[in-house]
PDB file of N, CA and C in Angstrom:
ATOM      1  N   UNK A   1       6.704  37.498   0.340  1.00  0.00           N
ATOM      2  CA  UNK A   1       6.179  36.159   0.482  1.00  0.00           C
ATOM      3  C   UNK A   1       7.132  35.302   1.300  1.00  0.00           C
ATOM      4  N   UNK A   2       8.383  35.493   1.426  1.00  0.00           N
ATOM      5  CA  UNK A   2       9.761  34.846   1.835  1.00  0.00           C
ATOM      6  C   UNK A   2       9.076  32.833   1.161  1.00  0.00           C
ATOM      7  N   UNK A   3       9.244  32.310   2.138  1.00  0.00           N
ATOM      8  CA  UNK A   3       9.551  31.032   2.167  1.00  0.00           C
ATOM      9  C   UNK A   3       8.425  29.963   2.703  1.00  0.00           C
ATOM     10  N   UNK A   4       6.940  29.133   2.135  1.00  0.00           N
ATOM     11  CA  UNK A   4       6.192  28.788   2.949  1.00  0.00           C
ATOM     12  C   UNK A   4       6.255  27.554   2.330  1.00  0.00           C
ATOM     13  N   UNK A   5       5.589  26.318   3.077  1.00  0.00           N
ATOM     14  CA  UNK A   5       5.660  25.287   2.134  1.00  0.00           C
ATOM     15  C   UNK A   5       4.213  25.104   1.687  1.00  0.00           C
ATOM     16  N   UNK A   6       4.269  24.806   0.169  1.00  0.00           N
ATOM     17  CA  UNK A   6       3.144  24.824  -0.891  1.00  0.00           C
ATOM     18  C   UNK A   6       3.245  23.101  -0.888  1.00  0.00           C
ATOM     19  N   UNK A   7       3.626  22.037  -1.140  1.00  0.00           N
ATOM     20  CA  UNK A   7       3.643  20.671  -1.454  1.00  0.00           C
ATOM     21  C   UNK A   7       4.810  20.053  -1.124  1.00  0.00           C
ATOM     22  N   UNK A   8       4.239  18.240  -1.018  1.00  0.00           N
ATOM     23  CA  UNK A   8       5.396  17.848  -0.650  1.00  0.00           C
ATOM     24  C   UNK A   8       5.218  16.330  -2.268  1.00  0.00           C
ATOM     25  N   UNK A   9       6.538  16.504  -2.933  1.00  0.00           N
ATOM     26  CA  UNK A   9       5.934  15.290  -3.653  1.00  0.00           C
ATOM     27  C   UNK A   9       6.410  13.903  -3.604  1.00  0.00           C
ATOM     28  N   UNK A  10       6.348  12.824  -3.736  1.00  0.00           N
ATOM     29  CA  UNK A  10       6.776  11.701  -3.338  1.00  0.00           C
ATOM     30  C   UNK A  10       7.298  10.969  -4.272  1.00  0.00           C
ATOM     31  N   UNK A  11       8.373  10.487  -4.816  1.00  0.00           N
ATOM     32  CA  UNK A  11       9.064   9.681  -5.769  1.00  0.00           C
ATOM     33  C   UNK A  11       8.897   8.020  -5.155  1.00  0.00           C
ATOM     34  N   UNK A  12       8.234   7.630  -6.017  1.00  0.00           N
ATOM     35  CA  UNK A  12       7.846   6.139  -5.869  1.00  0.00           C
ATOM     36  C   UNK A  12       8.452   5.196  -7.015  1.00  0.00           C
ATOM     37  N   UNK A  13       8.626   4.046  -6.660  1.00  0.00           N
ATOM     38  CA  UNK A  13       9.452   2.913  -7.454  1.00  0.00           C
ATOM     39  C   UNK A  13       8.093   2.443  -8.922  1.00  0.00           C
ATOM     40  N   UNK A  14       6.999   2.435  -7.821  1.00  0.00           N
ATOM     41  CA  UNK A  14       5.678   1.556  -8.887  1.00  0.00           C
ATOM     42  C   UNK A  14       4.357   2.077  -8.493  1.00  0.00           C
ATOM     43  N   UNK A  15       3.738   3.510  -9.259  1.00  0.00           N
ATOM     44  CA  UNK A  15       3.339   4.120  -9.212  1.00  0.00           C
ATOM     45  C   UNK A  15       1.457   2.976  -9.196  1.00  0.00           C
ATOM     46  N   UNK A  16       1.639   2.797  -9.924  1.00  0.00           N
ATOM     47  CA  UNK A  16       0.155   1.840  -9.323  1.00  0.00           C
ATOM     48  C   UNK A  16      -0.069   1.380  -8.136  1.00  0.00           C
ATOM     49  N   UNK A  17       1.252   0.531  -7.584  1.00  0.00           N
ATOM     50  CA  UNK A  17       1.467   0.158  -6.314  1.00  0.00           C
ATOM     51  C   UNK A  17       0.953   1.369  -5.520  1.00  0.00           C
ATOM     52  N   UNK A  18       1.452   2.227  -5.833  1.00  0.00           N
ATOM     53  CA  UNK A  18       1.327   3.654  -4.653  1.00  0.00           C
ATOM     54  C   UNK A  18       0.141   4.263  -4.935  1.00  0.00           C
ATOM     55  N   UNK A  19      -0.413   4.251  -5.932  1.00  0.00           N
ATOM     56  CA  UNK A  19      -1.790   4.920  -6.130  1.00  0.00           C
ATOM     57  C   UNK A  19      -2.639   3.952  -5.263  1.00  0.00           C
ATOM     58  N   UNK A  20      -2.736   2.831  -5.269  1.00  0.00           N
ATOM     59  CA  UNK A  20      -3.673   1.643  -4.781  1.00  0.00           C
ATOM     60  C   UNK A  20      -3.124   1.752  -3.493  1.00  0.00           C
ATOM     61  N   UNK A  21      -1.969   2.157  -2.779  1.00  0.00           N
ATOM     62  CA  UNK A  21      -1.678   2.552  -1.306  1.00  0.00           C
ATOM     63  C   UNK A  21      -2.375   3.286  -0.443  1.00  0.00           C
ATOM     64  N   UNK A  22      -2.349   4.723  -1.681  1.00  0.00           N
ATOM     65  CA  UNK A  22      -2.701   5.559  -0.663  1.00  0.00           C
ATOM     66  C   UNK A  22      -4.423   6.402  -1.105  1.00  0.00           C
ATOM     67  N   UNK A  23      -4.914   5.585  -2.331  1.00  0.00           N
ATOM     68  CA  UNK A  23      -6.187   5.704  -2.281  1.00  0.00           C
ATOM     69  C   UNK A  23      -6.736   4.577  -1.522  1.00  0.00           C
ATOM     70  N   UNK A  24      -6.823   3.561  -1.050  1.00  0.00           N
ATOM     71  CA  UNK A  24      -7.391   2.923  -0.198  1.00  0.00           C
ATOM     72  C   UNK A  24      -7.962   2.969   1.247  1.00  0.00           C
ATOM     73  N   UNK A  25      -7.577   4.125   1.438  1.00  0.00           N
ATOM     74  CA  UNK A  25      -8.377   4.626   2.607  1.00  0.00           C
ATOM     75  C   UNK A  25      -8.599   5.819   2.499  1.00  0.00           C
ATOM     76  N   UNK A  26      -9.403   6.501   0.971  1.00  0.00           N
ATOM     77  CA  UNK A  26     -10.048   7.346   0.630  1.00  0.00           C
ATOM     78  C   UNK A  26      -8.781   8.846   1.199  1.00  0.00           C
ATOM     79  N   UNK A  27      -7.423   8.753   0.326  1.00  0.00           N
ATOM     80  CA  UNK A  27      -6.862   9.335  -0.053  1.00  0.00           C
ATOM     81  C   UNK A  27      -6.854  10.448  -0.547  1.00  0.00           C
ATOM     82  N   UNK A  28      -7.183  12.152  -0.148  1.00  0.00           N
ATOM     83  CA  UNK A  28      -6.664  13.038  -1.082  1.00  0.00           C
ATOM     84  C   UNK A  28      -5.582  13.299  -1.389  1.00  0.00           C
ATOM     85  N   UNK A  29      -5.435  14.054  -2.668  1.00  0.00           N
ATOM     86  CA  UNK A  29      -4.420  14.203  -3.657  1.00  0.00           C
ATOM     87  C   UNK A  29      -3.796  15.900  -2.631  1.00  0.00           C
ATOM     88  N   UNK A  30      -2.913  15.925  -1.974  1.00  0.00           N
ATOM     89  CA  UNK A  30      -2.434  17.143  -1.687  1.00  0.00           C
ATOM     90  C   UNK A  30      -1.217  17.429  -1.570  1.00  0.00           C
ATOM     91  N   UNK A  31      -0.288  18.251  -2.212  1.00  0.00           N
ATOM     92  CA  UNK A  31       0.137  18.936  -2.876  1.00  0.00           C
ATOM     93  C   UNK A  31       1.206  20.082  -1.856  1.00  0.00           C
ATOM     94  N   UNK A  32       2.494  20.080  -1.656  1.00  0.00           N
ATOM     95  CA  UNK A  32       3.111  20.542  -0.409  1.00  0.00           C
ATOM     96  C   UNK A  32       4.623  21.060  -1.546  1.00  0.00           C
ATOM     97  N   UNK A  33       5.024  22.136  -1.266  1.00  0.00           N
ATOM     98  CA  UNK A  33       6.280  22.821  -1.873  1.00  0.00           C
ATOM     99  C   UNK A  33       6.669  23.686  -0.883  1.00  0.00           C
ATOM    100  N   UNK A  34       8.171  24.434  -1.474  1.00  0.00           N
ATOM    101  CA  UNK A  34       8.828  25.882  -0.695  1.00  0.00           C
ATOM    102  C   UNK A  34       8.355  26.602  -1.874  1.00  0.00           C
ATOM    103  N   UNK A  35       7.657  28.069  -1.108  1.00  0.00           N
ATOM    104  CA  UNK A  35       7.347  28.850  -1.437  1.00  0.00           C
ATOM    105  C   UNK A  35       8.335  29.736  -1.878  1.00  0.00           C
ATOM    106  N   UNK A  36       8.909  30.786  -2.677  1.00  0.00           N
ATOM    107  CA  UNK A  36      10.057  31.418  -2.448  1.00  0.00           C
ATOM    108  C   UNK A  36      10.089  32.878  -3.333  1.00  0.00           C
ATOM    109  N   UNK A  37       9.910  33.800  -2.973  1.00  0.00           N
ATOM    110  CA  UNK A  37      10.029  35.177  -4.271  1.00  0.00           C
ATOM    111  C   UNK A  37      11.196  34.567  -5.436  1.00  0.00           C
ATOM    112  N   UNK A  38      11.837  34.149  -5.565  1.00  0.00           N
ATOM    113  CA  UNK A  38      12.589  33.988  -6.765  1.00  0.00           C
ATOM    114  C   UNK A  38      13.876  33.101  -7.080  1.00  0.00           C
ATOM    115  N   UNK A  39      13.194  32.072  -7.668  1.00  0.00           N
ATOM    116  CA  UNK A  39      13.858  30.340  -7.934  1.00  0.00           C
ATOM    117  C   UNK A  39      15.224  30.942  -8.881  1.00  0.00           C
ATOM    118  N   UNK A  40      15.195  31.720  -9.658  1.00  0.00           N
ATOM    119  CA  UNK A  40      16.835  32.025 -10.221  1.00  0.00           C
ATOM    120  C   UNK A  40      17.312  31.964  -8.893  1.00  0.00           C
ATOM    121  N   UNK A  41      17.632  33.140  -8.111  1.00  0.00           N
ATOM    122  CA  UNK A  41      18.411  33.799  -7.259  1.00  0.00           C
ATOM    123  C   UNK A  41      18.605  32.511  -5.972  1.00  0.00           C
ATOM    124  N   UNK A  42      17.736  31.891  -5.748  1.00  0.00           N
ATOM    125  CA  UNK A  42      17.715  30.470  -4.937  1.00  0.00           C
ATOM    126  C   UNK A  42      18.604  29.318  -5.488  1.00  0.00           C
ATOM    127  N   UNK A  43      18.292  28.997  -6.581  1.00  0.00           N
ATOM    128  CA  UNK A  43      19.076  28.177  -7.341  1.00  0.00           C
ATOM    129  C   UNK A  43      20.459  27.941  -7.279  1.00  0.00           C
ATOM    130  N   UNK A  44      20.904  29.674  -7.783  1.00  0.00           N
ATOM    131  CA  UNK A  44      22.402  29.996  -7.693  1.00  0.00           C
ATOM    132  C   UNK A  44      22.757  30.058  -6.323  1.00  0.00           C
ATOM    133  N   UNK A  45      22.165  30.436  -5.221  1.00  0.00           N
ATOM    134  CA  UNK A  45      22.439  30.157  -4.229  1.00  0.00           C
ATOM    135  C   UNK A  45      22.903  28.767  -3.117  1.00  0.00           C
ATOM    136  N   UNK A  46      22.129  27.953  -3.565  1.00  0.00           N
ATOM    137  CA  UNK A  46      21.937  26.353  -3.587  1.00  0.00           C
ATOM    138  C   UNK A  46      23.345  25.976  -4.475  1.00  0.00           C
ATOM    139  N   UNK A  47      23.665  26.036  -5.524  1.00  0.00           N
ATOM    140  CA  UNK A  47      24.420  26.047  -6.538  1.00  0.00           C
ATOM    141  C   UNK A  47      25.979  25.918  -5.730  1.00  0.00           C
ATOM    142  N   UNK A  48      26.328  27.908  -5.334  1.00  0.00           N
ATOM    143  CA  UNK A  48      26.748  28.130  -5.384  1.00  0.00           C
ATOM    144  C   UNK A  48      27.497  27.468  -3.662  1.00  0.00           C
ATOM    145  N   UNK A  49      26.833  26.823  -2.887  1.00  0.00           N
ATOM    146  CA  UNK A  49      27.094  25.986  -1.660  1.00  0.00           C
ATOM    147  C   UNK A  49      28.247  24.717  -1.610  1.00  0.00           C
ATOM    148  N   UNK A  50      27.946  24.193  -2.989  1.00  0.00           N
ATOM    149  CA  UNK A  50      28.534  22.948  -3.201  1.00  0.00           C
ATOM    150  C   UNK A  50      28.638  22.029  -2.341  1.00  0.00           C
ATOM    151  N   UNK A  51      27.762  21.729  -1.578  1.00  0.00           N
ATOM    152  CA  UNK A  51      27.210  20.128  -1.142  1.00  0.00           C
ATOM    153  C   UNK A  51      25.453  20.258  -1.405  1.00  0.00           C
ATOM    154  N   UNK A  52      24.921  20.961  -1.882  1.00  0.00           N
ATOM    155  CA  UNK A  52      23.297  20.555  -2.395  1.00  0.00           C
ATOM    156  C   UNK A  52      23.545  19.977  -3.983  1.00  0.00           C
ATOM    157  N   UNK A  53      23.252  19.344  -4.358  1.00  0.00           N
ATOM    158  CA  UNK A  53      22.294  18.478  -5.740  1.00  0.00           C
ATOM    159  C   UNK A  53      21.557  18.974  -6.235  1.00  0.00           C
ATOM    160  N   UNK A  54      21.397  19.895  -7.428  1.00  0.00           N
ATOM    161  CA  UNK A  54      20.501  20.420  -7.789  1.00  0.00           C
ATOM    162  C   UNK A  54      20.036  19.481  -9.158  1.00  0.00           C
ATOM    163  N   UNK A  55      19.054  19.040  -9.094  1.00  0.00           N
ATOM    164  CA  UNK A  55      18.454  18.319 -10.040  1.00  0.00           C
ATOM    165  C   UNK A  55      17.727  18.414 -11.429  1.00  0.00           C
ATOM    166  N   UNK A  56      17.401  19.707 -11.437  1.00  0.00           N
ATOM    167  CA  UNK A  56      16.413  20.323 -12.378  1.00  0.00           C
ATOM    168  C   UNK A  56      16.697  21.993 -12.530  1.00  0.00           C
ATOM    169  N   UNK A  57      16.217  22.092 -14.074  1.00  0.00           N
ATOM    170  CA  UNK A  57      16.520  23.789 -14.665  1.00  0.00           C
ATOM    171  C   UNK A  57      15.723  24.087 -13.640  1.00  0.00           C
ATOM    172  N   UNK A  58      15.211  25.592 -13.806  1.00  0.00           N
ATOM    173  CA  UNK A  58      13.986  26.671 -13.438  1.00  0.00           C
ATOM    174  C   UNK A  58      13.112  26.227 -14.770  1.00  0.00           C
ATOM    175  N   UNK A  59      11.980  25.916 -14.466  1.00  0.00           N
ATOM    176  CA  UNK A  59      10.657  25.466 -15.475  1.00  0.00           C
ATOM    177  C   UNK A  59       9.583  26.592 -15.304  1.00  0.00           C
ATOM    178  N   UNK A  60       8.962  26.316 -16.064  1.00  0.00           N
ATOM    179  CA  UNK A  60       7.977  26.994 -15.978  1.00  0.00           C
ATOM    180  C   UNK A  60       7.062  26.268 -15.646  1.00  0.00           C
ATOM    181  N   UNK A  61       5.720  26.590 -14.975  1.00  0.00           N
ATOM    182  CA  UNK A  61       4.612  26.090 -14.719  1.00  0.00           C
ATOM    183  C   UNK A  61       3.381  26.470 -15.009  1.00  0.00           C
ATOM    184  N   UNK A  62       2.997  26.443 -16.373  1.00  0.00           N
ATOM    185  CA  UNK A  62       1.632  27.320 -16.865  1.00  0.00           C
ATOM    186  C   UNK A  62       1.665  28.738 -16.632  1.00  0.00           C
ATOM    187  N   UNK A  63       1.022  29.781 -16.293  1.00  0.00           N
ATOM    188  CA  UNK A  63       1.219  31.187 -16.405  1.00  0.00           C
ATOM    189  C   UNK A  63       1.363  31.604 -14.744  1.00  0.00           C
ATOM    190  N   UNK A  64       1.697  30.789 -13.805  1.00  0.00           N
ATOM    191  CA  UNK A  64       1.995  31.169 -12.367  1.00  0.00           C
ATOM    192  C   UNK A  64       2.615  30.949 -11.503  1.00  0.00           C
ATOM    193  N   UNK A  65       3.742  30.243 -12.043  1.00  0.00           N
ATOM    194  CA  UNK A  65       4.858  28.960 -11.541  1.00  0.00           C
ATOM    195  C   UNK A  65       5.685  29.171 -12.123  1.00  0.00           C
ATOM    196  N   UNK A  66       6.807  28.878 -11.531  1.00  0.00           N
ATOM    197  CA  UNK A  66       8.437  28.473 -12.034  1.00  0.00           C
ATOM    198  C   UNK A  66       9.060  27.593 -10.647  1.00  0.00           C
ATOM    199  N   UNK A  67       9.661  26.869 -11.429  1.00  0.00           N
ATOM    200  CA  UNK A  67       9.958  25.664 -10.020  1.00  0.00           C
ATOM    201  C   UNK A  67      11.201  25.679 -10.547  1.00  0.00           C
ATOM    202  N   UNK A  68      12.082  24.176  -9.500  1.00  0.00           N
ATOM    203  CA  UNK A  68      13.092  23.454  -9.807  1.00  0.00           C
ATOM    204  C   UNK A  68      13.548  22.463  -8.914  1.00  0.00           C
ATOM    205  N   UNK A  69      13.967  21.277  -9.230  1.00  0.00           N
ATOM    206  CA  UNK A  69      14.142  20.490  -7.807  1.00  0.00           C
ATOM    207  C   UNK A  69      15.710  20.377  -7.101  1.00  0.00           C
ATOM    208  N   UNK A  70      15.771  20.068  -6.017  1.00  0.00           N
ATOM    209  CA  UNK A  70      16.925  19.531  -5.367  1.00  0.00           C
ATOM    210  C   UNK A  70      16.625  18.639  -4.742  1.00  0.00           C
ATOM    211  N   UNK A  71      17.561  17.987  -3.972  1.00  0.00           N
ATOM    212  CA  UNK A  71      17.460  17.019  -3.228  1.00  0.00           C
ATOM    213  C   UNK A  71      17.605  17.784  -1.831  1.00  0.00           C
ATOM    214  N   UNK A  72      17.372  16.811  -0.452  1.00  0.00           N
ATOM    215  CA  UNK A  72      17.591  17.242   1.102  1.00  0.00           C
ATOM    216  C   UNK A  72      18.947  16.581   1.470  1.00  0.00           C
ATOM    217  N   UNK A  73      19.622  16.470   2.149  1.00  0.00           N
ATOM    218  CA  UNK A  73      20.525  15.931   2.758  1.00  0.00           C
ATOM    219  C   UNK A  73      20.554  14.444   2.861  1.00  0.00           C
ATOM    220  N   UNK A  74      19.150  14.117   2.596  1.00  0.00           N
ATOM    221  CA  UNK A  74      19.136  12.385   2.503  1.00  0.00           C
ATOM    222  C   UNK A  74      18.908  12.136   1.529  1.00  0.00           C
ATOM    223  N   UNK A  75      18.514  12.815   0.262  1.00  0.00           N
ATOM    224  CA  UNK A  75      18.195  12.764  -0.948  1.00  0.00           C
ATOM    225  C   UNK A  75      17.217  12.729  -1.296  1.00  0.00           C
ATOM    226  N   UNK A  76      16.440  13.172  -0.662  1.00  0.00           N
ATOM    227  CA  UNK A  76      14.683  13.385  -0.920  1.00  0.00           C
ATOM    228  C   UNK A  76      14.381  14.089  -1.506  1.00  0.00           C
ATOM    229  N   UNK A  77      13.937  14.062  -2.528  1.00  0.00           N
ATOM    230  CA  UNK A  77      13.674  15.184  -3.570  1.00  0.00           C
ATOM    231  C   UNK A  77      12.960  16.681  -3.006  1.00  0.00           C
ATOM    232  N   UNK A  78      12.915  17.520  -3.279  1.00  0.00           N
ATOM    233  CA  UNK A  78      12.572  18.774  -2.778  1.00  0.00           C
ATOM    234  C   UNK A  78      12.654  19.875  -4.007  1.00  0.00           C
ATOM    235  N   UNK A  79      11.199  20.432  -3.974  1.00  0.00           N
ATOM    236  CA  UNK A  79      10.630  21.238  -4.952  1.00  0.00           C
ATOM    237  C   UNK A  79      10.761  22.660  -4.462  1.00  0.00           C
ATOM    238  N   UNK A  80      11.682  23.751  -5.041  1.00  0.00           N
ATOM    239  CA  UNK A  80      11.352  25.011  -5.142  1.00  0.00           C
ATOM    240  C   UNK A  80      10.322  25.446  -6.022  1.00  0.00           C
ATOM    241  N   UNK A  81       9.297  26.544  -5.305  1.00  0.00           N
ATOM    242  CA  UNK A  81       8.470  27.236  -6.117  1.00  0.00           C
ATOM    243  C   UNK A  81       8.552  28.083  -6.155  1.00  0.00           C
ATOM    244  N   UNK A  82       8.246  29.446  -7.210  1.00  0.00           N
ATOM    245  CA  UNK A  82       7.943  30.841  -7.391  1.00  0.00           C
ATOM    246  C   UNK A  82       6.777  30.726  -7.850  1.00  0.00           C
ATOM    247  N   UNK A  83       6.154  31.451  -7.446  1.00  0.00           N
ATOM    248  CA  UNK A  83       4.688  31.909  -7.889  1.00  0.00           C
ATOM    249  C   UNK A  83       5.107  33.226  -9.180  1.00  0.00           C
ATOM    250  N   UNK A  84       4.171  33.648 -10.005  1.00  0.00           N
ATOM    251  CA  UNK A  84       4.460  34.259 -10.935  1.00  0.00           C
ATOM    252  C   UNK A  84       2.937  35.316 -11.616  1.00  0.00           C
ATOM    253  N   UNK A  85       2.904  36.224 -11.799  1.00  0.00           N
ATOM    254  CA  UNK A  85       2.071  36.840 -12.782  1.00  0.00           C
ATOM    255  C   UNK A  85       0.869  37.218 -11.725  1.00  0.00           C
ATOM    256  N   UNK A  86       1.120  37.369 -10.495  1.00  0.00           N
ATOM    257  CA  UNK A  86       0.142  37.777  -9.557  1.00  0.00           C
ATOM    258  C   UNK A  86      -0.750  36.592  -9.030  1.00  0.00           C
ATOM    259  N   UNK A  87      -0.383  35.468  -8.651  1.00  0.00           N
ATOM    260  CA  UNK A  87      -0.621  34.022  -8.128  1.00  0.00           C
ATOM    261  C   UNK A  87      -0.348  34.276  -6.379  1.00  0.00           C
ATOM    262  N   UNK A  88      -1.844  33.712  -5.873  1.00  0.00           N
ATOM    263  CA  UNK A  88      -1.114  33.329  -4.443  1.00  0.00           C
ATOM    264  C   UNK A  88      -1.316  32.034  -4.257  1.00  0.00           C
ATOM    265  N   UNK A  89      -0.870  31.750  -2.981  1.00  0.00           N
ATOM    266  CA  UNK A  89      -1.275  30.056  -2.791  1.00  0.00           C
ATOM    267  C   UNK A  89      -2.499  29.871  -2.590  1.00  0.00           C
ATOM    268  N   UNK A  90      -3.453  30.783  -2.315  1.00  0.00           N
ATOM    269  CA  UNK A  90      -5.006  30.493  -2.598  1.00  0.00           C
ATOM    270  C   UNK A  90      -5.730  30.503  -3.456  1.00  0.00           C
ATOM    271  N   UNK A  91      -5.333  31.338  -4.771  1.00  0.00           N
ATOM    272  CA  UNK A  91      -5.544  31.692  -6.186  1.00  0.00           C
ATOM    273  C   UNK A  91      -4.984  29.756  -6.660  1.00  0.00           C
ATOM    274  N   UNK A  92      -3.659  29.274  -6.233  1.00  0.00           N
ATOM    275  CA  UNK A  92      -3.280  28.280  -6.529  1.00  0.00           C
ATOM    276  C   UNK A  92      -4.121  26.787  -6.423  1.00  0.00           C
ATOM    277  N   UNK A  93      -4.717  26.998  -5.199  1.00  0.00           N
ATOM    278  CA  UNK A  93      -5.583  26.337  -4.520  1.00  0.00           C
ATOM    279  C   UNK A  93      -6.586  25.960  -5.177  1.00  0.00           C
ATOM    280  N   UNK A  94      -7.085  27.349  -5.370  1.00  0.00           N
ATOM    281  CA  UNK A  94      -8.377  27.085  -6.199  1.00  0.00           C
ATOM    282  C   UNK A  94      -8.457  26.834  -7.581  1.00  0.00           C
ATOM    283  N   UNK A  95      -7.549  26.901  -8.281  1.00  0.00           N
ATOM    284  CA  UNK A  95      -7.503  26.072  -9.694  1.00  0.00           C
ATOM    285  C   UNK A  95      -7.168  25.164  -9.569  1.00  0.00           C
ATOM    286  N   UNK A  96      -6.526  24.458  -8.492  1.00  0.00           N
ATOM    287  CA  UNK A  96      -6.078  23.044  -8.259  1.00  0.00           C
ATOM    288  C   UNK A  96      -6.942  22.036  -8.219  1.00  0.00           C
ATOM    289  N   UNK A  97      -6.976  20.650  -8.971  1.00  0.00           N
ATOM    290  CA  UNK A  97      -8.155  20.099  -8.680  1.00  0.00           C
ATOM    291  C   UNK A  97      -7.432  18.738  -7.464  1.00  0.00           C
ATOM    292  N   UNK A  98      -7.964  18.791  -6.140  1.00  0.00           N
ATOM    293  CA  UNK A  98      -7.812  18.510  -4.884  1.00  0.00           C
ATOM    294  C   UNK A  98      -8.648  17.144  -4.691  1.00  0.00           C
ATOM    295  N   UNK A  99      -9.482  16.537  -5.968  1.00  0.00           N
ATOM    296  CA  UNK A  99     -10.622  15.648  -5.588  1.00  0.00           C
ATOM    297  C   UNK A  99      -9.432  14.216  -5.071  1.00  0.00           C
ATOM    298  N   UNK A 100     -10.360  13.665  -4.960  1.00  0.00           N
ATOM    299  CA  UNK A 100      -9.514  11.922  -4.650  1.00  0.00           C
ATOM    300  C   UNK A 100      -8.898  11.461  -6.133  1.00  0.00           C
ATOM    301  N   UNK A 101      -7.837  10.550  -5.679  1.00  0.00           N
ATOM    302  CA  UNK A 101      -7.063   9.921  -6.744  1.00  0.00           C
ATOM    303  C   UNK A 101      -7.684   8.986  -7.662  1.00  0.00           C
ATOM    304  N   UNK A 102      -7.893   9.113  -8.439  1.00  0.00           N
ATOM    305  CA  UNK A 102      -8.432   7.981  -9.421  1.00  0.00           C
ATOM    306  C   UNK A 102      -7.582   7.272 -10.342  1.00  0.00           C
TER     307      UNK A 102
END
């Protein structure tokens, strides 16, 4: 699978504010990550650099996910993913519900 991006997520100050932003011109909800065979071995890698921020354990994500976050060089949050239990990003897709923000 190496490395694709699945979502991107956005850390906001005032989440109403931002919902009423970016549903106002009929907004979908979509969803951007790094793809990666395996968030341990990434982690410690990231870790083991000492100038990345690692922010978050390895989680789990229902029966097809394991994540964890870091930051980018400017501090933008940034989501590792593993897919898990025979999940692709289209299998992902399609349980995802993609409708507009409400």
């Amino acid at each position: 699978m190496g490395s694709d991006l699945f979502h991107v997520g956005l850390c906001v100050a005032d989440i109403e504010r931002s919902v009423a932003f970016y549903c106002d011109g009929g907004a979908r909800v979509v969803q951007l990550s790094f793809y990666l065979d395996d968030a341990d071995a990434k982690r410690a890698k990231l870790a083991a650099r000492g100038d990345v921020t690692i922010t978050s354990k390895v989680v789990r994500l229902g029966a097809t996910m394991r994540s964890f976050y870091t930051t980018d060089p400017d501090g933008v949050p940034v989501e590792i993913l593993q897919l898990t239990g025979g999940a692709t990003h289209d299998s992902v897709l399609a349980d995802a519900a993609l409708g507009p923000l409400t």
